[in-house]
C-alpha atoms as a PDB file:
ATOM      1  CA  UNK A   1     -14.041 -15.786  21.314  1.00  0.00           C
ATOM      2  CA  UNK A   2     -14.732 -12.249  20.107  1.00  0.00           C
ATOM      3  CA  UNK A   3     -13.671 -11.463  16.540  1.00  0.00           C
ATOM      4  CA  UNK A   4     -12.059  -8.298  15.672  1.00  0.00           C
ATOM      5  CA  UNK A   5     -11.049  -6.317  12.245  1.00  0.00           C
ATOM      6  CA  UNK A   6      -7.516  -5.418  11.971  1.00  0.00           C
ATOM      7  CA  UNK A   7      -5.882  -3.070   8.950  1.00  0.00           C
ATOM      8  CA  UNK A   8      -1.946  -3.624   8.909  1.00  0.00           C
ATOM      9  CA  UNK A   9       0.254  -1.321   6.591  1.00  0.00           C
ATOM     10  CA  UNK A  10       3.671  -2.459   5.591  1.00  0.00           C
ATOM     11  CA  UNK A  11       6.563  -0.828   3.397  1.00  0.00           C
ATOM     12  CA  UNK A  12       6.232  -1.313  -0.286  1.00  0.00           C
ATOM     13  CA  UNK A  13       3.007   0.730  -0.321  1.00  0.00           C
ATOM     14  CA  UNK A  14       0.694  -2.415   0.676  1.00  0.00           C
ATOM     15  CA  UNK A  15      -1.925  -3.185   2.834  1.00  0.00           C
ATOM     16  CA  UNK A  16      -4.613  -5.732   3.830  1.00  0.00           C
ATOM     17  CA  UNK A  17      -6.880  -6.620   6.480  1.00  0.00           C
ATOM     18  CA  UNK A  18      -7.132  -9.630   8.753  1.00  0.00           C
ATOM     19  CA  UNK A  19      -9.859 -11.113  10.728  1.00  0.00           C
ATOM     20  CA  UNK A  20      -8.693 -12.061  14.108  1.00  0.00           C
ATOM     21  CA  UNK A  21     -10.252 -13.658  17.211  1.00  0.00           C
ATOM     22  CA  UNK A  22      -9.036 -12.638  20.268  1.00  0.00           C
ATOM     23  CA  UNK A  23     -10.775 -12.574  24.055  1.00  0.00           C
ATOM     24  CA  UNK A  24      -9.181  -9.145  24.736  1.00  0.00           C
ATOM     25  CA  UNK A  25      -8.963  -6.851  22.250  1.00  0.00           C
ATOM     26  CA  UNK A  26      -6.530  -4.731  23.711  1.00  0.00           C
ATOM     27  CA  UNK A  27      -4.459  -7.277  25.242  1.00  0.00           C
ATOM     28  CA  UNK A  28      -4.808  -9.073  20.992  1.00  0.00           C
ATOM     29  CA  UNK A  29      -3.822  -4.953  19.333  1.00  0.00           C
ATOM     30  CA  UNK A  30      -0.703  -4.793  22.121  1.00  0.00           C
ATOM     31  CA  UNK A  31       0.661  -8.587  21.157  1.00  0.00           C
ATOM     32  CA  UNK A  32       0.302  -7.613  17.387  1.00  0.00           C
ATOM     33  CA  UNK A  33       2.193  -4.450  17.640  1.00  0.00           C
ATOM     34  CA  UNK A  34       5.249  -5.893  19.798  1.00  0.00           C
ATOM     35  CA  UNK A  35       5.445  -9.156  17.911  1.00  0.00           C
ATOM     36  CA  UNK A  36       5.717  -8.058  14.332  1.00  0.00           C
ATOM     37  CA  UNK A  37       8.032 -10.417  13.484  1.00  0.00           C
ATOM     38  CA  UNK A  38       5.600 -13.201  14.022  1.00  0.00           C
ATOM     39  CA  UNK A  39       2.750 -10.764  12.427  1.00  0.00           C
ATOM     40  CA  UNK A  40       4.564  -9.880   8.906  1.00  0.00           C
ATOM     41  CA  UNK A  41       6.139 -14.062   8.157  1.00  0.00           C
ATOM     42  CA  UNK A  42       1.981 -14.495   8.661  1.00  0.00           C
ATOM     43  CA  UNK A  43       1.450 -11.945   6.156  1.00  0.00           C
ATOM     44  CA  UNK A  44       3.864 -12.760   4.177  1.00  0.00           C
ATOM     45  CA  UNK A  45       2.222 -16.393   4.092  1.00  0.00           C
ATOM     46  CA  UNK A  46      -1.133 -14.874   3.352  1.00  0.00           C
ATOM     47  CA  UNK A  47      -0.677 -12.686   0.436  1.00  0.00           C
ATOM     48  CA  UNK A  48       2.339 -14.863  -0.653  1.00  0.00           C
ATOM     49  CA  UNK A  49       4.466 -11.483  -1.210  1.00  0.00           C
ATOM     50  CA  UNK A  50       7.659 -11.820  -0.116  1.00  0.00           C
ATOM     51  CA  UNK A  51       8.484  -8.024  -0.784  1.00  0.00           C
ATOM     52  CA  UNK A  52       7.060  -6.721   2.971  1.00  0.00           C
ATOM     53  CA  UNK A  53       9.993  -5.292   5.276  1.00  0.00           C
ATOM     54  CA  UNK A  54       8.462  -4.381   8.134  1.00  0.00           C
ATOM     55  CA  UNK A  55       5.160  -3.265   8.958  1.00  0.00           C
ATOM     56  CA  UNK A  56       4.210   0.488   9.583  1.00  0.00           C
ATOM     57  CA  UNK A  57       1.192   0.785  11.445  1.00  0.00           C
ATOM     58  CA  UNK A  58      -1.579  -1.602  12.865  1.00  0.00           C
ATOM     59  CA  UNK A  59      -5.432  -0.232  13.329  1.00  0.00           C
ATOM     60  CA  UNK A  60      -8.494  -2.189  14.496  1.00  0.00           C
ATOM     61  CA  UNK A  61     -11.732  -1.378  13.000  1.00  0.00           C
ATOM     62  CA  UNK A  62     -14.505  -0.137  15.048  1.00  0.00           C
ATOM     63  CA  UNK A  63     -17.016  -3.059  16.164  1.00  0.00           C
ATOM     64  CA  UNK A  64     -16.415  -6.425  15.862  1.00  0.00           C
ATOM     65  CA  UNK A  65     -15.628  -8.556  12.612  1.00  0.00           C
ATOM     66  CA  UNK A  66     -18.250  -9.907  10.426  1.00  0.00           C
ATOM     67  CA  UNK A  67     -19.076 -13.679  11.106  1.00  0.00           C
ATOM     68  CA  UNK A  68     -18.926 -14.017   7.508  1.00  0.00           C
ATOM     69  CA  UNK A  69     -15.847 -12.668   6.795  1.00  0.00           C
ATOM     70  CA  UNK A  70     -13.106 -15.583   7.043  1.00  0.00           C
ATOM     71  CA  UNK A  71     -10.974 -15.772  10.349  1.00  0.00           C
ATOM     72  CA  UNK A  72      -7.334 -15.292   9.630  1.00  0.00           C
ATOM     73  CA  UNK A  73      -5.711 -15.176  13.096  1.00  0.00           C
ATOM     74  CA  UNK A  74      -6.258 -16.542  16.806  1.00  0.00           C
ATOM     75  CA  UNK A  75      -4.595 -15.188  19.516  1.00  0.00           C
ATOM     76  CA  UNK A  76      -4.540 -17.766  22.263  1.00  0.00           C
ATOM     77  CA  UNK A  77      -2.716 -17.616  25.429  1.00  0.00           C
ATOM     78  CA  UNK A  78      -0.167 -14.763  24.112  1.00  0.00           C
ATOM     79  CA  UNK A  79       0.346 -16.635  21.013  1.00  0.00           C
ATOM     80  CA  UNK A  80      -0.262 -15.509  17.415  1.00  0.00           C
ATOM     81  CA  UNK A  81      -1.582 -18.605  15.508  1.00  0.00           C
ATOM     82  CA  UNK A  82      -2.531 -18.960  12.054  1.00  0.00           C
ATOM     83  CA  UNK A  83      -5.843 -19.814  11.983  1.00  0.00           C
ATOM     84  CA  UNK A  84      -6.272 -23.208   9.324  1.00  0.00           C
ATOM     85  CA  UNK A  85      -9.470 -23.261   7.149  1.00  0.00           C
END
C-alpha cells in the first residue's frame, strides 16, 4: 500500500508526524479526522504523553512518505491500526 506523511497538532502546544499507509489517501485523511478518538489514545501511546486533549488540526505532506522513514499507522478496511515494528 501507498505510504503517506501526516502532521497532527494537538492542545498543549505539541506536535509530531506519523507515517501512515493507506490505499486511498483521501479516504485514510477523512477516517483520521472523524475518528480522533482512536487517532490521539495512538498518539498518546507513541509519544507516551498523556497531557494531549484533543487534537487541532491534521495535514498530509505533499508526496508520499519516505520508505525509510518508520511506518506508524495502517489504515485497513476503515480501521486505524497501530502498525507493530
Amino acid at each position: 500500500m501507498p505510504k503517506l506523511k501526516v502532521k497532527c497538532s494537538w492542545r498543549e502546544y505539541h506536535s509530531g508526524e506519523l507515517i501512515v499507509e493507506a490505499q486511498d489517501k483521501e479516504k485514510a485523511v477523512e477516517l483520521l479526522k472523524s475518528d480522533q478518538n482512536r487517532l490521539l489514545e495512538l498518539l498518546i501511546d507513541k509519544y507516551a504523553n498523556e497531557t494531549f486533549e484533543g487534537l487541532s488540526d491534521i495535514e498530509v505532506f505533499p508526496g508520499a512518505g519516505d520508505a525509510r522513514e518508520e511506518l506508524d499507522l495502517i489504515i485497513n478496511n476503515g480501521e486505524i491500526e497501530v502498525c507493530e515494528s
